[in-house]
C-alpha atoms as a PDB file:
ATOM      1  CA  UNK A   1       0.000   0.000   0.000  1.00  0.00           C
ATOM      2  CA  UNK A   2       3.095   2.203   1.164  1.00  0.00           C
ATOM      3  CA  UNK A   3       4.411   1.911  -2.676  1.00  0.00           C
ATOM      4  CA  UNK A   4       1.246   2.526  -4.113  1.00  0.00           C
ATOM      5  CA  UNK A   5       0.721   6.047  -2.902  1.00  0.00           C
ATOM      6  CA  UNK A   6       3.708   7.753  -4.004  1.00  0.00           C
ATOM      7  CA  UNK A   7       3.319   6.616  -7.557  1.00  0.00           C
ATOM      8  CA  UNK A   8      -0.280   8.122  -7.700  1.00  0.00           C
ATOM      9  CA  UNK A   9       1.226  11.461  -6.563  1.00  0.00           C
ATOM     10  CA  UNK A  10       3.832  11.379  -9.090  1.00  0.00           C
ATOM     11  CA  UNK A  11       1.191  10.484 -11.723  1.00  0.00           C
ATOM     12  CA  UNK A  12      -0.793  14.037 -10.898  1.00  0.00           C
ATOM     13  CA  UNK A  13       1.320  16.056 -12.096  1.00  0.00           C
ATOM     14  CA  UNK A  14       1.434  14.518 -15.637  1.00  0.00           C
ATOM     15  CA  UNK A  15      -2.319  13.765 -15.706  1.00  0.00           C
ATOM     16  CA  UNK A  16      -2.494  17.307 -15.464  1.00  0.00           C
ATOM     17  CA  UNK A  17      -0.478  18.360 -17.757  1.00  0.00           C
ATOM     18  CA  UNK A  18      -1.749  16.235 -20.239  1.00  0.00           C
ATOM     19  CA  UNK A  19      -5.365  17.233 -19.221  1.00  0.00           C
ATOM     20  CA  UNK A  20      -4.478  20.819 -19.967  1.00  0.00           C
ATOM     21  CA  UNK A  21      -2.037  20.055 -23.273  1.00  0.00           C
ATOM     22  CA  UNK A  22      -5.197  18.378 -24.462  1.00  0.00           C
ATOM     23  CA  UNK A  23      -7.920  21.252 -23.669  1.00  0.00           C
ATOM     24  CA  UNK A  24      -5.623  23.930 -25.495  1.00  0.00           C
ATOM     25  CA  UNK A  25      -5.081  22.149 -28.231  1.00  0.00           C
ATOM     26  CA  UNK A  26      -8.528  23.416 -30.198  1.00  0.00           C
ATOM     27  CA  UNK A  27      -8.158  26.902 -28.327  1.00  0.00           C
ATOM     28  CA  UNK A  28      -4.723  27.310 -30.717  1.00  0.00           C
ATOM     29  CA  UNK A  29      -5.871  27.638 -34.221  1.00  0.00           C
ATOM     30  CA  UNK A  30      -8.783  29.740 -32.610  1.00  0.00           C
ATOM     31  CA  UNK A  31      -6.094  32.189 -31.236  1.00  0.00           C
ATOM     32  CA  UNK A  32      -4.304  32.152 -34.776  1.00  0.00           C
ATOM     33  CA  UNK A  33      -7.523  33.670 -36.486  1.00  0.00           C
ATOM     34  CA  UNK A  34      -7.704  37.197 -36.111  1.00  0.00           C
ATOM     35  CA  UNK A  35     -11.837  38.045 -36.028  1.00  0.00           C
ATOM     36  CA  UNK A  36     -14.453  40.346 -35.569  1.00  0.00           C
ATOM     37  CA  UNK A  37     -15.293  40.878 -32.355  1.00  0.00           C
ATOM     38  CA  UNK A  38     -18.168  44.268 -32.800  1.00  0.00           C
ATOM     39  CA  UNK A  39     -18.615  47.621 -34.932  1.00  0.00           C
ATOM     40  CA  UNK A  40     -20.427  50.406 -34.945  1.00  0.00           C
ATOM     41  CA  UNK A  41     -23.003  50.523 -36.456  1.00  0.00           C
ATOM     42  CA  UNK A  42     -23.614  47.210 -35.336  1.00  0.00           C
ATOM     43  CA  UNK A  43     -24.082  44.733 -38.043  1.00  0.00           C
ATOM     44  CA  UNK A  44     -27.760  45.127 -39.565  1.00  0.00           C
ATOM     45  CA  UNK A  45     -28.332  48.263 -36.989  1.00  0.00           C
ATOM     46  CA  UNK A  46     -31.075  50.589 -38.875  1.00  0.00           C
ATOM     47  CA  UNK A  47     -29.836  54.101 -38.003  1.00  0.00           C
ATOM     48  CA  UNK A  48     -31.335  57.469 -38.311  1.00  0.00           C
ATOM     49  CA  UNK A  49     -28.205  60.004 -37.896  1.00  0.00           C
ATOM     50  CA  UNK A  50     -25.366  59.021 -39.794  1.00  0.00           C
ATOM     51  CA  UNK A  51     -22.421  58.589 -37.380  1.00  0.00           C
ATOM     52  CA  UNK A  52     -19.152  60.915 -38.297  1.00  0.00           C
ATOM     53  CA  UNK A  53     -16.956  57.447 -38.574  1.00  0.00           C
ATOM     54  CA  UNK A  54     -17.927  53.677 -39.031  1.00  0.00           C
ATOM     55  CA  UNK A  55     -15.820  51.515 -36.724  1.00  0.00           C
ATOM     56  CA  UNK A  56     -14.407  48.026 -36.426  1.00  0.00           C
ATOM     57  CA  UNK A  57     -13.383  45.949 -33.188  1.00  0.00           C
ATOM     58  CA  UNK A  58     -11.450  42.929 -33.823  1.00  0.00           C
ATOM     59  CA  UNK A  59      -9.477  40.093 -31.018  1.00  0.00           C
ATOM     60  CA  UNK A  60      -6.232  40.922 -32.421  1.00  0.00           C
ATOM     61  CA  UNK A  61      -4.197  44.263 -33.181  1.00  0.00           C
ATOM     62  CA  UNK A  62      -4.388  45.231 -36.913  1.00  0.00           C
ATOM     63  CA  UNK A  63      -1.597  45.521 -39.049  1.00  0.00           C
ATOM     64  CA  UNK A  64      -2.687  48.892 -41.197  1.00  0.00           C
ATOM     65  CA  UNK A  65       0.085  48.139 -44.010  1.00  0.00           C
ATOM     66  CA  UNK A  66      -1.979  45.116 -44.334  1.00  0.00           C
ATOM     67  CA  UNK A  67      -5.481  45.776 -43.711  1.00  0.00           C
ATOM     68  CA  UNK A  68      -7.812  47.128 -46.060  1.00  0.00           C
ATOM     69  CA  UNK A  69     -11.719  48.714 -45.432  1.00  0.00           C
ATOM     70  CA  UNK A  70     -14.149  49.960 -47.971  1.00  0.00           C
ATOM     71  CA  UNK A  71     -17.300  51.367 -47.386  1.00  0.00           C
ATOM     72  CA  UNK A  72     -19.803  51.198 -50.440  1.00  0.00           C
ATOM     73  CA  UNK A  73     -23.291  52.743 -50.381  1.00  0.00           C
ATOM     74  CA  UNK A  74     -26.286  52.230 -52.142  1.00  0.00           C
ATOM     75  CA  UNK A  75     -25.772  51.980 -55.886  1.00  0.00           C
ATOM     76  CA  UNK A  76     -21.898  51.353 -55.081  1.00  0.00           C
ATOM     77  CA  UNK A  77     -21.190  54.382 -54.755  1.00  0.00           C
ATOM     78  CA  UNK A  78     -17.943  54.792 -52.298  1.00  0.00           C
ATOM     79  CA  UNK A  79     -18.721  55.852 -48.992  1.00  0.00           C
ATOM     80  CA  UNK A  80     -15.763  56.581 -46.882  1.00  0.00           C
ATOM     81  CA  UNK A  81     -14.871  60.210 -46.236  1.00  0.00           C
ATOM     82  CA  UNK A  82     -10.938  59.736 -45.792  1.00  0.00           C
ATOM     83  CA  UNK A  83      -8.163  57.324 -44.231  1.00  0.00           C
ATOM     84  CA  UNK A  84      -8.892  54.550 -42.188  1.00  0.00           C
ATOM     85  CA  UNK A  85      -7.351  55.100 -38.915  1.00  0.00           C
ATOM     86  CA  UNK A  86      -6.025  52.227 -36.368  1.00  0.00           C
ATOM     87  CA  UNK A  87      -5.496  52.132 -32.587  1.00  0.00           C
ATOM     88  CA  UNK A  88      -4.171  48.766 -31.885  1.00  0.00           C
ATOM     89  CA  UNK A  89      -7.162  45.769 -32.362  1.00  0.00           C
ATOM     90  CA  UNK A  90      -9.541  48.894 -33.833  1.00  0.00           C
ATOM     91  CA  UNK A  91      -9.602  50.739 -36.976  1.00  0.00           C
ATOM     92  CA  UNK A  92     -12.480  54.136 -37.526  1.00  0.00           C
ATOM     93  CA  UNK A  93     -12.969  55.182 -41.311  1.00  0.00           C
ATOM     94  CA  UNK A  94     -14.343  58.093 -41.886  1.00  0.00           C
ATOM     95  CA  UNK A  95     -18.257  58.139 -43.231  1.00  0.00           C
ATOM     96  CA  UNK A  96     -19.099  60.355 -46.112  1.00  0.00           C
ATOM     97  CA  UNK A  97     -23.061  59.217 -46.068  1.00  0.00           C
ATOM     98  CA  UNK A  98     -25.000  60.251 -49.538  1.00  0.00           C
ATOM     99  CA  UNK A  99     -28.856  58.367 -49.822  1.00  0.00           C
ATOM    100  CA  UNK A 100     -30.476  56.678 -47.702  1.00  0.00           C
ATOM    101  CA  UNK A 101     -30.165  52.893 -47.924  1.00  0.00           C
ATOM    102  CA  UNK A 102     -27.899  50.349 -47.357  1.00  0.00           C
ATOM    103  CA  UNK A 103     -24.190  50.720 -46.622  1.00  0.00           C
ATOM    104  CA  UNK A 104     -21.632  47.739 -46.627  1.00  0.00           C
ATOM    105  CA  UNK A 105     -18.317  47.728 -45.091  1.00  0.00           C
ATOM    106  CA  UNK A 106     -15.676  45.030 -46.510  1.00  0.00           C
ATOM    107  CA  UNK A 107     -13.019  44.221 -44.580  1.00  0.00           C
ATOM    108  CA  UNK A 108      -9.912  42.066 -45.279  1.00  0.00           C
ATOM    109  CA  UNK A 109      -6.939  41.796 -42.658  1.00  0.00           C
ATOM    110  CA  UNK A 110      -4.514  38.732 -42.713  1.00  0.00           C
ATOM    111  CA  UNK A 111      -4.150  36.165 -38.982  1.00  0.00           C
ATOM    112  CA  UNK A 112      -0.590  35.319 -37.530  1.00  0.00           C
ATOM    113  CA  UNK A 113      -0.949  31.913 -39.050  1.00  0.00           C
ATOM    114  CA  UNK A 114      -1.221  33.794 -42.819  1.00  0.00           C
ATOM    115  CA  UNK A 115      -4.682  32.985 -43.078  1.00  0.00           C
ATOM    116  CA  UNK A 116      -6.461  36.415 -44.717  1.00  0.00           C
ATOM    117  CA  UNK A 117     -10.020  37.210 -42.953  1.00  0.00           C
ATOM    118  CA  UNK A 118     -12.618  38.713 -45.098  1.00  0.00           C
ATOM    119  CA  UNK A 119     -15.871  39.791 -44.281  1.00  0.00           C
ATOM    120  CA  UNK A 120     -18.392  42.629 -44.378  1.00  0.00           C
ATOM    121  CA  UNK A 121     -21.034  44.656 -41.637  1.00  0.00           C
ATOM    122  CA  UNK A 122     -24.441  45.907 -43.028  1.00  0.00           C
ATOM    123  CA  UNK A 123     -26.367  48.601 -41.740  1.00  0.00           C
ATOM    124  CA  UNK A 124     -29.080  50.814 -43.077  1.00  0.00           C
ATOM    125  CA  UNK A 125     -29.234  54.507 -43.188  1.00  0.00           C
ATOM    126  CA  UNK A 126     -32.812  55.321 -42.747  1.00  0.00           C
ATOM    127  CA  UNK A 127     -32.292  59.211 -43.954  1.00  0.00           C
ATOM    128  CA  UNK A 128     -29.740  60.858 -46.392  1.00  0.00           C
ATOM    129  CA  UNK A 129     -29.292  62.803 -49.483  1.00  0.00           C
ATOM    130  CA  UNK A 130     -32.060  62.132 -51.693  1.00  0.00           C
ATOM    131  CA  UNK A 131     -31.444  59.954 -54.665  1.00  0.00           C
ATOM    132  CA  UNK A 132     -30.982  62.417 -57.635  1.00  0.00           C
ATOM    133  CA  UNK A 133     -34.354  60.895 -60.120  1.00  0.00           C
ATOM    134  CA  UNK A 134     -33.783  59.377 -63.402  1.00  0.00           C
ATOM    135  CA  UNK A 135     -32.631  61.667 -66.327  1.00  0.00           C
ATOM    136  CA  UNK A 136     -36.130  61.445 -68.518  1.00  0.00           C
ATOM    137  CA  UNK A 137     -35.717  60.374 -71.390  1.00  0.00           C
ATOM    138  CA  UNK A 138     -35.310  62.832 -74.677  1.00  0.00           C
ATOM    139  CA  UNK A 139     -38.163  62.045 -76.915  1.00  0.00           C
ATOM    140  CA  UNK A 140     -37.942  63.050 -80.331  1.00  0.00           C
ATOM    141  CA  UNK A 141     -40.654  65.437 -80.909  1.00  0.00           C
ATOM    142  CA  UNK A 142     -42.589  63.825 -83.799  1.00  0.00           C
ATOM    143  CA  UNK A 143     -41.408  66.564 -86.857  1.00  0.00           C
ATOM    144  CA  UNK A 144     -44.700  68.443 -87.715  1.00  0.00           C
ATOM    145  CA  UNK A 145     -46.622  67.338 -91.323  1.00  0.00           C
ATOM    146  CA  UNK A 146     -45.794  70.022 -93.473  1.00  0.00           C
ATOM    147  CA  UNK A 147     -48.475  71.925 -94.606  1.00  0.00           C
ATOM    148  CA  UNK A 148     -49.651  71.225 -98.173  1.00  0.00           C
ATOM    149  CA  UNK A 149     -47.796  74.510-100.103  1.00  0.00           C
ATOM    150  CA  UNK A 150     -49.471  75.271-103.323  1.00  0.00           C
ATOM    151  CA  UNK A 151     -47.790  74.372-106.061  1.00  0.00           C
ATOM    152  CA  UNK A 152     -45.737  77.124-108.195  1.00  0.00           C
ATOM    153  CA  UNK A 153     -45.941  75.572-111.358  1.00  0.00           C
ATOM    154  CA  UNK A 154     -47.789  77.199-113.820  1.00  0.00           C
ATOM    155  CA  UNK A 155     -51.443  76.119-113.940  1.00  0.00           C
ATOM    156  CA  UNK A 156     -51.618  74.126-117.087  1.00  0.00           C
ATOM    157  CA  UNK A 157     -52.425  75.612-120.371  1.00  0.00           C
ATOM    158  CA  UNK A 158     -55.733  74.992-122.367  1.00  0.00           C
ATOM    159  CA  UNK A 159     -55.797  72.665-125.458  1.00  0.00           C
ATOM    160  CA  UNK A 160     -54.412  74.527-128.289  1.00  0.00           C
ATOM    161  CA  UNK A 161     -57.058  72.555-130.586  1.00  0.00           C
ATOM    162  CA  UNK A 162     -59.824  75.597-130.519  1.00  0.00           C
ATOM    163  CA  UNK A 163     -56.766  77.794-131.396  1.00  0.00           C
ATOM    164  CA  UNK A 164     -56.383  76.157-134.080  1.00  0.00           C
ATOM    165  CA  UNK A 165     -59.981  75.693-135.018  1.00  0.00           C
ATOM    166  CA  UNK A 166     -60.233  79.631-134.960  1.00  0.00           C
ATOM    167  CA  UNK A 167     -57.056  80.106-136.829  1.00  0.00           C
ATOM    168  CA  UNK A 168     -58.580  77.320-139.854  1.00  0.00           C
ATOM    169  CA  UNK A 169     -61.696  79.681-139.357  1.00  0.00           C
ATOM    170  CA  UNK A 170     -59.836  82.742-140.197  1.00  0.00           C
ATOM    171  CA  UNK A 171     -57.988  81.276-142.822  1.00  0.00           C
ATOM    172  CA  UNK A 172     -61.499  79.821-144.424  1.00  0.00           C
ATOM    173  CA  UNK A 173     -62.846  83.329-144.416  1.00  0.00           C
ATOM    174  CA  UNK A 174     -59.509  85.040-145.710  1.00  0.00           C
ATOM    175  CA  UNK A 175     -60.454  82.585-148.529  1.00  0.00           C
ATOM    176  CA  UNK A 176     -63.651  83.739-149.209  1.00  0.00           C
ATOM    177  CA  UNK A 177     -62.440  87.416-148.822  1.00  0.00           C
ATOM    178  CA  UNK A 178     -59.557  86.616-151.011  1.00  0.00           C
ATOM    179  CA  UNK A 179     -62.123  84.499-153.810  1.00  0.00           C
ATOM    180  CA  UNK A 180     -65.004  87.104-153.380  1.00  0.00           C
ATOM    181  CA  UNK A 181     -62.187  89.819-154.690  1.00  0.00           C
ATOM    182  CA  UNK A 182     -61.228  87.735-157.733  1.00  0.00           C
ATOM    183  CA  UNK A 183     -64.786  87.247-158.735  1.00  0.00           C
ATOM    184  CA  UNK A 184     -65.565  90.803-158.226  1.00  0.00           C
ATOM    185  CA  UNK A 185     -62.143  92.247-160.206  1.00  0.00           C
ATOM    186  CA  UNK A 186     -62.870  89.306-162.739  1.00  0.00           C
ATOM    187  CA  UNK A 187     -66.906  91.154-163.129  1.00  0.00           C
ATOM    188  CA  UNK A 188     -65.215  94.856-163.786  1.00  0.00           C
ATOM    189  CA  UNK A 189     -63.029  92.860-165.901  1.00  0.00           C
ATOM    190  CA  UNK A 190     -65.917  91.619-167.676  1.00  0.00           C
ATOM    191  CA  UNK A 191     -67.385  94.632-167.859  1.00  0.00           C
ATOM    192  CA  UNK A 192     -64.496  96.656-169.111  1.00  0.00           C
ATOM    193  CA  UNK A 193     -64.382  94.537-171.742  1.00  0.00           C
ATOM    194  CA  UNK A 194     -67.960  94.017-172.734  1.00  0.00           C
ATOM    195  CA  UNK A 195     -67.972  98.275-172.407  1.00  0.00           C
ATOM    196  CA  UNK A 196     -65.382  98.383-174.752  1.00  0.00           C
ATOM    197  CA  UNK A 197     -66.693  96.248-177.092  1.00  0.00           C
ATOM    198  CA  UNK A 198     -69.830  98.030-177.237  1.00  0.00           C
ATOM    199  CA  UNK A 199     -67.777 101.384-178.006  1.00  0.00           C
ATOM    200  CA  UNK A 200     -66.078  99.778-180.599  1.00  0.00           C
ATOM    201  CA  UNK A 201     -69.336  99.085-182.280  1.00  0.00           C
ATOM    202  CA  UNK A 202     -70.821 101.990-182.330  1.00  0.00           C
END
């Protein structure tokens, strides 16, 4: 029994150690990963006033060579109002807040073990600038129907054909003019010469 006893004790000592080499063996990696640990806004907060600087709390100091934030806004549009700024596990950006909506901030940082954590907080700005409205859209004014003009060319000219009839009438009765004098000149003719006869017999 005497022997018995002071091997137990000598076994507590490495049952302990063991116990405790065994329970921080899955705390390790977990202490390699550098994480999120809260920002502000909180993630999926719904705020009224816009806050002068978004900022991000995470379990391990930040390396700023090595850590980058954006902060996007609705329609992408960039968000941040200057330099992020770090004091040791936290980093502020600066927020530059346009329309109201919802605002996304990416982060990506790299862990002691070389790992690189990536991820993003959401919250909603409930008031801002109001969106600027869609450009309307130019519509071609339909081009007026031009009015019917009247037409400059000269109205058309009548049909020649009673010119012609009248100028065949005028020529039928220069005819007659013309025959009616060479029957009449051919009757003093006649009677000249039937005159003169009648002289001569007497």
């Amino acid at each position: 029994m005497g022997g018995r006893v002071p091997r137990l004790v000598r076994a507590v000592p490495v049952l302990v150690g063991v116990a405790l080499g065994v329970a921080l063996l899955p705390a390790s990696p977990a202490l390699a990963h550098n994480s999120l640990t809260g920002s502000n806004p909180a993630n999926g907060a719904k705020v009224a006033a816009a806050p002068a600087a978004v900022e991000l709390r995470f379990l391990a100091k930040l390396d700023p060579g090595r850590t980058k934030i954006t902060v996007t806004g609705p329609d992408n549009v960039p968000a941040a109002g200057g330099e992020p700024t770090f004091s040791g596990s936290r980093v502020r950006v600066p927020f530059a807040p346009g329309a109201a909506g919802l605002y996304i901030v990416d982060y990506q940082l790299p862990s002691s073990d070389g790992h690189p954590v990536k991820g993003e907080v959401r919250f909603t700005l409930t008031t801002g600038t109001a969106a600027a409205p869609p450009s309307p859209s130019v519509t071609p004014s339909a081009s007026p129907t031009p009015s019917p003009t009247p037409s400059s060319a000269a109205p058309a000219s009548p049909s020649t054909t009673p010119v012609a009839a009248a100028g065949t009438d005028d020529a039928g009765r220069g005819w007659l003019w013309a025959a009616g004098g060479l029957v009449l000149l051919a009757a003093l003719a006649a009677g000249l010469f039937l005159r003169r006869r009648r002289a001569s017999r007497t």
